[in-house]
Protein backbone atom coordinates (compact mmCIF):
# COMPACT_ATOMS: atom_id res chain seq x y z
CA UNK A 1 21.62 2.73 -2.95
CA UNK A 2 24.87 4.75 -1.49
CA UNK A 3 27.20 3.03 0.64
CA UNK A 4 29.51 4.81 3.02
CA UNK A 5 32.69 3.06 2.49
CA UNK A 6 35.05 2.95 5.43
CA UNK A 7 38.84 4.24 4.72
CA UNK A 8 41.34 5.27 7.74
CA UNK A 9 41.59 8.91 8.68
CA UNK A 10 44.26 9.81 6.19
CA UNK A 11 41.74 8.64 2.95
CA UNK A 12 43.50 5.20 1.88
CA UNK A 13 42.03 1.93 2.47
CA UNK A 14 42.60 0.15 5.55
CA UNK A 15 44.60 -2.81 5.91
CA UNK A 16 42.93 -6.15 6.73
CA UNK A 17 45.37 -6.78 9.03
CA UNK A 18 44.61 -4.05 10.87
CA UNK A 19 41.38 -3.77 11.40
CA UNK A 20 40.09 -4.93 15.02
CA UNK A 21 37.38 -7.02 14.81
CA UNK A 22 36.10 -6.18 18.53
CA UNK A 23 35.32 -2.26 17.33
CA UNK A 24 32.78 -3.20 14.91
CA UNK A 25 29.52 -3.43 15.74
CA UNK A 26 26.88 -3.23 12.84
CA UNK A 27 25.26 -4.96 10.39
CA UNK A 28 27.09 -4.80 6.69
CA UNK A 29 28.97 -5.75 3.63
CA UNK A 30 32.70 -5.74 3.30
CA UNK A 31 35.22 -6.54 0.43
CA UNK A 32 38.71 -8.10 0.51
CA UNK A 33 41.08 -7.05 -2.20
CA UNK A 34 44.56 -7.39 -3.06
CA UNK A 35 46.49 -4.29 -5.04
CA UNK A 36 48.19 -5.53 -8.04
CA UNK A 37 51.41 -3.71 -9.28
CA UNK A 38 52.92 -2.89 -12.57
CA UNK A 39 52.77 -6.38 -13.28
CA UNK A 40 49.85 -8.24 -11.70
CA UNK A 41 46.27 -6.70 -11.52
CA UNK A 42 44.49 -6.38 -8.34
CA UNK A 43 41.89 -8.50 -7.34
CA UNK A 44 38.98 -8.90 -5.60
CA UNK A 45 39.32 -11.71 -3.02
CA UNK A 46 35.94 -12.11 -0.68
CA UNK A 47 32.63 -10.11 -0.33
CA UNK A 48 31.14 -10.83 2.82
CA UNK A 49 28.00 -10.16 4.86
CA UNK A 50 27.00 -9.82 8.42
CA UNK A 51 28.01 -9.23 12.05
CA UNK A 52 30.88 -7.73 11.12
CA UNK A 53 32.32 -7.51 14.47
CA UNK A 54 30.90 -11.94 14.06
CA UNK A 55 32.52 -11.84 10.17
CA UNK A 56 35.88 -10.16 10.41
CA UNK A 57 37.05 -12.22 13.50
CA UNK A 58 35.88 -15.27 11.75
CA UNK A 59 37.75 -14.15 8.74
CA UNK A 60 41.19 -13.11 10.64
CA UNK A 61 41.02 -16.71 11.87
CA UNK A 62 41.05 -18.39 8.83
CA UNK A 63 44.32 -18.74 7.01
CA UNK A 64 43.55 -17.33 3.33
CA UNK A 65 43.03 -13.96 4.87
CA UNK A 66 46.87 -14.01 6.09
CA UNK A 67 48.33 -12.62 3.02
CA UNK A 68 50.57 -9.78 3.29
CA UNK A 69 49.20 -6.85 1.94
CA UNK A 70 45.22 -7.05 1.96
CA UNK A 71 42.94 -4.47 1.89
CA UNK A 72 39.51 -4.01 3.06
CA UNK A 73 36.48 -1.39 3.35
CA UNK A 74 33.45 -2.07 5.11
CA UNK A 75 29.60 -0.18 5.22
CA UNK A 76 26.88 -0.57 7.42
CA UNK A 77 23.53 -2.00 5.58
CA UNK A 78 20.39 -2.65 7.16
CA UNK A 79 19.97 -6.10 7.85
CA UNK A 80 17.04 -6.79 5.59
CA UNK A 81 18.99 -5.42 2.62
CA UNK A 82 22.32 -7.59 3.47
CA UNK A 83 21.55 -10.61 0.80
CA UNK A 84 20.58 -8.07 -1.99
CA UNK A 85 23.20 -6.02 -1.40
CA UNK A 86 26.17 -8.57 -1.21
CA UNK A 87 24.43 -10.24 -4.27
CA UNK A 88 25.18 -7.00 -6.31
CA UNK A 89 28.62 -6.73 -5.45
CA UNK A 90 29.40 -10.49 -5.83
CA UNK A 91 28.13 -10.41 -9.22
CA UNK A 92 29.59 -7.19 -9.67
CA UNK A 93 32.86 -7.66 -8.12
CA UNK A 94 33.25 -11.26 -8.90
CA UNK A 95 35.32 -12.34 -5.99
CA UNK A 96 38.20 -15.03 -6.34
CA UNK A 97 36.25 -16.95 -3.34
CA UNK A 98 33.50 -17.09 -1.13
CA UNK A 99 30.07 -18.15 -1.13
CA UNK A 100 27.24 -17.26 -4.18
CA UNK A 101 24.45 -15.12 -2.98
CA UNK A 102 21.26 -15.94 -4.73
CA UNK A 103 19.10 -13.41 -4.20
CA UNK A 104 17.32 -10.42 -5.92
CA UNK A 105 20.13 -7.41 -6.07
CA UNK A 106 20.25 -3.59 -5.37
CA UNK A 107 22.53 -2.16 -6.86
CA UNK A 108 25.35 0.10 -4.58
CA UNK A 109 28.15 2.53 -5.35
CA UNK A 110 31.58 0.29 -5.46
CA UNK A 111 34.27 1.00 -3.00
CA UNK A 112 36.91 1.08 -5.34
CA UNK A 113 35.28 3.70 -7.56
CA UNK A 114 34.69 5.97 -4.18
């Protein structure tokens, strides 16, 4: 399955911090990463599902997701493909936290490989 990974209007990768939660309004998957440097790798931090208007201002609430520096993408998945989808990129992506989706997956395109 091909996602349609969201990036800002000049190509890069939006900040977490600066996406508004109140201008999404579909179903999807999204993934929180931090960019490593010459001397730390980057790493995937959360891989989430839902609302993501519902996610992303439950997310900007909670203090882990007030690092400097965060990026995120997002794509819009049907709803009745959201578990198999996230479970794909959490085994994929292996996320530093979050919750363990046990379901059947389907595979997607990654967003860092787009």
């Amino acid at each position: 399955m091909h996602l349609e990974w969201a990036k800002r209007p000049d190509g890069s990768w939006w900040l977490f911090a600066d996406v508004d939660a109140r201008q999404l309004s579909a179903d999807g998957v999204f993934v929180v990463w931090q960019n490593g440097d010459s001397e730390t790798a980057s790493s995937v931090l959360y891989v989430g599902r839902g609302s993501l208007r519902d996610e992303f201002a439950r997310c900007h609430r909670d203090p882990i997701f007030r690092l400097a520096g965060l990026h995120v993408t997002w794509a819009t998945v049907d709803k009745r493909m959201l578990d198999s989808v996230c479970a794909y990129l959490y085994r994929t992506l292996r996320p530093m936290w979050g919750e363990a989706v046990f379901a059947s997956s389907t595979p997607v395109n990654l967003p860092l490989t787009v």
